[in-house]
N, C-alpha and C. Protein backbone atom coordinates (compact mmCIF):
# COMPACT_ATOMS: atom_id res chain seq x y z
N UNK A 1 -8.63 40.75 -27.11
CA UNK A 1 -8.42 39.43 -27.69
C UNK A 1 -7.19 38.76 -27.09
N UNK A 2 -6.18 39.57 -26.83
CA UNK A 2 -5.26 38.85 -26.28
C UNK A 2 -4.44 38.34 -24.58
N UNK A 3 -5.91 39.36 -24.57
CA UNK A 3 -5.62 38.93 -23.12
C UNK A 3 -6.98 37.89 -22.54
N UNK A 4 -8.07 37.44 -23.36
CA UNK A 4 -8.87 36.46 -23.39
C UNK A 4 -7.98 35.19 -23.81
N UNK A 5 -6.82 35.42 -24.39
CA UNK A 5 -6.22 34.40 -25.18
C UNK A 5 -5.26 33.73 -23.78
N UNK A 6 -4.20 34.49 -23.44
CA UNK A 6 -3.17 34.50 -22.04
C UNK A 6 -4.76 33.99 -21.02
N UNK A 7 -5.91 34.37 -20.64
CA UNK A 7 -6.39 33.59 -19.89
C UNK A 7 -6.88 32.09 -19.81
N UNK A 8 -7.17 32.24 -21.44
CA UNK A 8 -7.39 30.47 -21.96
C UNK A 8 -6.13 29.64 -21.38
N UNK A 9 -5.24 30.30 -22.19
CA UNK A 9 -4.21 29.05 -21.77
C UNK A 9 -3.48 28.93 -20.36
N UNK A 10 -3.58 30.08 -19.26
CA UNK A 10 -3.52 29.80 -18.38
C UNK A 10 -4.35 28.97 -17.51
N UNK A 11 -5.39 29.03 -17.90
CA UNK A 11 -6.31 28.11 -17.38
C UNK A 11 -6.17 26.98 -17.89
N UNK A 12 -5.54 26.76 -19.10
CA UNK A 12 -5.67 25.13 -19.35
C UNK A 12 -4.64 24.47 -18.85
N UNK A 13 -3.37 25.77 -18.66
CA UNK A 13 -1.93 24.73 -17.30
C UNK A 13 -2.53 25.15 -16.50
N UNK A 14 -3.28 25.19 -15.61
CA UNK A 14 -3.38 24.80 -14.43
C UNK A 14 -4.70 23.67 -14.52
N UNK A 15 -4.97 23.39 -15.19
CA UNK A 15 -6.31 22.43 -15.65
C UNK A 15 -5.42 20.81 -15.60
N UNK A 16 -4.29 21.26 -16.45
CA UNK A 16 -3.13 20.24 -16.97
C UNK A 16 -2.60 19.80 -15.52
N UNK A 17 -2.23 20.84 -14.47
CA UNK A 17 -1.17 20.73 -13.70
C UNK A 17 -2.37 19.72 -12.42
N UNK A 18 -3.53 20.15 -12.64
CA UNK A 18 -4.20 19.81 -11.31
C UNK A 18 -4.70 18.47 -11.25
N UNK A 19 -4.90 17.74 -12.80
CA UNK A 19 -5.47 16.83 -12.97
C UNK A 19 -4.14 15.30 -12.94
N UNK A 20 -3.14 15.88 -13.32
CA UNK A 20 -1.76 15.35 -13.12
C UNK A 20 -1.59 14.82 -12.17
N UNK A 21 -1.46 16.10 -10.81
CA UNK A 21 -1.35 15.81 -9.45
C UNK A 21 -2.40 14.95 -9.16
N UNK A 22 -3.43 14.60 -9.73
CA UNK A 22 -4.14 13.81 -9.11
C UNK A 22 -4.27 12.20 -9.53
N UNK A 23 -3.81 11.94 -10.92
CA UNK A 23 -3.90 10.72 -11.58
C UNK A 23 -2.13 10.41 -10.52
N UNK A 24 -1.52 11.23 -10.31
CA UNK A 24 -0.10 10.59 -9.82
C UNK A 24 -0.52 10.23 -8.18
N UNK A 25 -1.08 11.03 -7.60
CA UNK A 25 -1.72 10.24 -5.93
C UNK A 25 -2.39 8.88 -6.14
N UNK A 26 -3.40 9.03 -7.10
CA UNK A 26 -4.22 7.61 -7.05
C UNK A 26 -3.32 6.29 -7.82
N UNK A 27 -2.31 6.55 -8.32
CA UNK A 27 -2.03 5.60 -8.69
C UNK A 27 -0.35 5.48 -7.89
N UNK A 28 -0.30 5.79 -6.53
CA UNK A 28 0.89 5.23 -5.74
C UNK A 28 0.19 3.85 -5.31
N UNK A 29 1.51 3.19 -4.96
CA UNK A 29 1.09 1.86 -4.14
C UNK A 29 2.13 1.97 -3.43
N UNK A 30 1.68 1.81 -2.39
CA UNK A 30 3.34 1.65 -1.01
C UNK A 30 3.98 0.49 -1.55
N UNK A 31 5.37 0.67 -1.14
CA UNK A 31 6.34 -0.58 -1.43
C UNK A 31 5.94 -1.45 -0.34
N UNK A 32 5.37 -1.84 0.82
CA UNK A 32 5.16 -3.21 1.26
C UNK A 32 3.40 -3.69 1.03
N UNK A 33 3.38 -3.26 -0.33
CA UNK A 33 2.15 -4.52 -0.19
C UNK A 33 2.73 -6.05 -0.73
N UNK A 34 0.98 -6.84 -0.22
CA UNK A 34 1.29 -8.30 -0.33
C UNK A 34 0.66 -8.71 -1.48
N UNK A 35 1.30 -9.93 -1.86
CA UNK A 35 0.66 -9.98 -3.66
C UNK A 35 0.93 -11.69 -3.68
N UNK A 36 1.47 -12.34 -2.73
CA UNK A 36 1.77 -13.77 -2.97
C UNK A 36 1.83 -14.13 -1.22
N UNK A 37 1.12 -14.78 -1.44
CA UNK A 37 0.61 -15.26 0.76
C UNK A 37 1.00 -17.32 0.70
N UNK A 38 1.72 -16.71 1.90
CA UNK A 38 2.01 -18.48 2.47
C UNK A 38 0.74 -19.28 2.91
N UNK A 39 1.42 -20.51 2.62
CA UNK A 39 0.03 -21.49 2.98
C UNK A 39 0.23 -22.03 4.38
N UNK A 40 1.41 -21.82 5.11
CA UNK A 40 1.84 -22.50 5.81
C UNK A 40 1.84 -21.26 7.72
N UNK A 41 2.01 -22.09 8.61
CA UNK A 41 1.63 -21.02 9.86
C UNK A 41 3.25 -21.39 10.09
N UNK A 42 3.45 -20.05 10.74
CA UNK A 42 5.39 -19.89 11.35
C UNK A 42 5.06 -19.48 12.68
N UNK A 43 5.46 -20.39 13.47
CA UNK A 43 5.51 -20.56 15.20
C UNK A 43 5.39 -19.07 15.86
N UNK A 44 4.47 -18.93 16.68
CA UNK A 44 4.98 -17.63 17.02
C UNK A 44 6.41 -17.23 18.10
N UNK A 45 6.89 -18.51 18.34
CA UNK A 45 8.04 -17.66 18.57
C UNK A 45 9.44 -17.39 17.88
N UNK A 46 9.04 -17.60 16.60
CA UNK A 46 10.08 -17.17 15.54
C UNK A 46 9.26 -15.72 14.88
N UNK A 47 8.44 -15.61 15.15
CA UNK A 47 8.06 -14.35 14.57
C UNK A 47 8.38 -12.22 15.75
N UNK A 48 9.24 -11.74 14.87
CA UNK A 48 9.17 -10.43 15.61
C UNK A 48 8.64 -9.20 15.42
N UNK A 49 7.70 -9.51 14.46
CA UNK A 49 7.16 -8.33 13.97
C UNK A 49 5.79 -9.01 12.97
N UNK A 50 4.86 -8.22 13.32
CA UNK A 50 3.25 -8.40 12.10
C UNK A 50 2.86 -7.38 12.42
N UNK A 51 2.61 -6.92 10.86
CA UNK A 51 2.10 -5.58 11.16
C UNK A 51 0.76 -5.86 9.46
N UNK A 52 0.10 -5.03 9.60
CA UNK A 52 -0.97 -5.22 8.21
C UNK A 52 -0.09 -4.12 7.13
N UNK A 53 -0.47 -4.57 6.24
CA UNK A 53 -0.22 -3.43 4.69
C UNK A 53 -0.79 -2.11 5.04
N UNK A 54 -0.56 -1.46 4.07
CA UNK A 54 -0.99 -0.55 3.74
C UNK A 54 -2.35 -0.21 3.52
N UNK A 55 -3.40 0.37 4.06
CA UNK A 55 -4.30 0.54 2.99
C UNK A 55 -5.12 0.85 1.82
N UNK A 56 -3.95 1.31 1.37
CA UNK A 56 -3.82 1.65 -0.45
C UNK A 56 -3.28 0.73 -0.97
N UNK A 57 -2.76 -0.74 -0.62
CA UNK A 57 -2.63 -1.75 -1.35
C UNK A 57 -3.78 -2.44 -1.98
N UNK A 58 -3.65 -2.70 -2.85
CA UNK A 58 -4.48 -3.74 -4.01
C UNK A 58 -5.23 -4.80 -3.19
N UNK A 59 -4.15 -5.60 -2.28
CA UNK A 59 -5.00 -6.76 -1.67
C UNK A 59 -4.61 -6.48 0.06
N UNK A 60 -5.89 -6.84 0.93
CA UNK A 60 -5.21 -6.69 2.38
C UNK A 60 -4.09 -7.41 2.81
N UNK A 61 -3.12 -7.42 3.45
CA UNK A 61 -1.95 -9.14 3.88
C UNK A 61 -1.76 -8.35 5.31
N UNK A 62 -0.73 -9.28 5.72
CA UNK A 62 -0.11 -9.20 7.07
C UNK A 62 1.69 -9.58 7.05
N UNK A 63 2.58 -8.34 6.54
CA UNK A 63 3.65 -8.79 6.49
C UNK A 63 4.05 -8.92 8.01
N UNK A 64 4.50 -10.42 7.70
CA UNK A 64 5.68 -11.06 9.12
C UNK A 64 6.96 -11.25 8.90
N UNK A 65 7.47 -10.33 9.66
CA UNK A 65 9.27 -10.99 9.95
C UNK A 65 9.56 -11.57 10.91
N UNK A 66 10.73 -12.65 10.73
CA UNK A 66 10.98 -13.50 11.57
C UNK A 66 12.15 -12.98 11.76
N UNK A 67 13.01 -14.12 12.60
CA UNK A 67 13.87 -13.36 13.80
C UNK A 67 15.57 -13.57 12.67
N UNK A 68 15.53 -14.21 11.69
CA UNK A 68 16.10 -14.11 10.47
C UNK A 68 16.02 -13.66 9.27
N UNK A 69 14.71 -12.70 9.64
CA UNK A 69 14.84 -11.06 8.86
C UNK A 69 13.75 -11.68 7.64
N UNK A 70 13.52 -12.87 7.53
CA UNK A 70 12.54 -13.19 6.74
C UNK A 70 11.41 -12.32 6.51
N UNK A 71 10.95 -11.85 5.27
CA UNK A 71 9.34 -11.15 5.60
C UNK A 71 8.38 -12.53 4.89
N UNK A 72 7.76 -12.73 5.28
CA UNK A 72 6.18 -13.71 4.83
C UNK A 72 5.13 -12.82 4.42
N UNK A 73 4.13 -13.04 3.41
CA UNK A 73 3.13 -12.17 3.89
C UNK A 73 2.05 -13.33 3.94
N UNK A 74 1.18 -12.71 4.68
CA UNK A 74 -0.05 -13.91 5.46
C UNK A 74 -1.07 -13.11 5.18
N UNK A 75 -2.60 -14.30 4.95
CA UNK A 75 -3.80 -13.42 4.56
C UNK A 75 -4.19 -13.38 5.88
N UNK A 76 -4.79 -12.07 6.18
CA UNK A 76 -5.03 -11.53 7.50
C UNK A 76 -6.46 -12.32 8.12
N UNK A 77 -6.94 -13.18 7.02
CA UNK A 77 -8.26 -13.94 7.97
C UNK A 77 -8.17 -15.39 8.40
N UNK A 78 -6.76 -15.28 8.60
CA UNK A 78 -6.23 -16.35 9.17
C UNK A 78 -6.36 -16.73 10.15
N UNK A 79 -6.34 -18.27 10.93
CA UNK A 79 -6.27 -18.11 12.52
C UNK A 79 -5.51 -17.44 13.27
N UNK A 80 -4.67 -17.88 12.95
CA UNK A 80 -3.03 -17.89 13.58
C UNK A 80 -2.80 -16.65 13.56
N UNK A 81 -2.61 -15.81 12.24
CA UNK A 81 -2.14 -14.76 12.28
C UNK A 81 -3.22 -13.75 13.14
N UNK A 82 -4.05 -13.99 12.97
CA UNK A 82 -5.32 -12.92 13.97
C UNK A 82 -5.18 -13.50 15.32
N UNK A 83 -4.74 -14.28 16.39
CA UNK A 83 -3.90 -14.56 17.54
C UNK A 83 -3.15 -13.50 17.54
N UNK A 84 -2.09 -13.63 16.43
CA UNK A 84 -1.05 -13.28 17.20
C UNK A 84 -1.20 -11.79 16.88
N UNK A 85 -2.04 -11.37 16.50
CA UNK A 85 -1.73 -10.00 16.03
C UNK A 85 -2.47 -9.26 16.79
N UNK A 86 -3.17 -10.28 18.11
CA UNK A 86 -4.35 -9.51 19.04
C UNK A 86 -3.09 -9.29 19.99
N UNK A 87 -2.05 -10.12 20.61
CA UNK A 87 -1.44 -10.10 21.17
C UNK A 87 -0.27 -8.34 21.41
């Protein structure tokens, strides 16, 4: 009986521990997703960097920094930004 008992509850921490680890993966979000997108196009030669999000972000974007450290984020089915990001 008591060692049916020590197997129950070992099995239920590791039941506890496994299901944990897993609600805590699915619910990361990288720190650069985009959540608020410009309406407006920024020259490409003020821009030094576009790169896309994450793909565990919520919504797709295209964070841009400019050459004054600005980040923008841009929706990636943009003209402009799909130019410059072939480049």
């Amino acid at each position: 009986m008591r060692a049916s008992s020590l197997c129950l509850v070992f099995g239920l921490v590791l039941l506890m521990a496994w299901t944990s680890e897993a609600e805590f993966e699915a619910g990361v979000v990288p720190q650069t997703c985009c959540f608020d997108f410009i309406g407006f196009q920024i020259p490409d030669s003020k821009v030094v960097r576009a790169e896309r999000t994450h793909s565990r972000c919520p919504i797709a974007g295209v964070m841009v920094t400019t050459q004054k450290n600005h980040k923008f984020c841009v929706k990636p089915d943009e003209a402009w930004i799909k130019k410059l990001l072939e480049k």
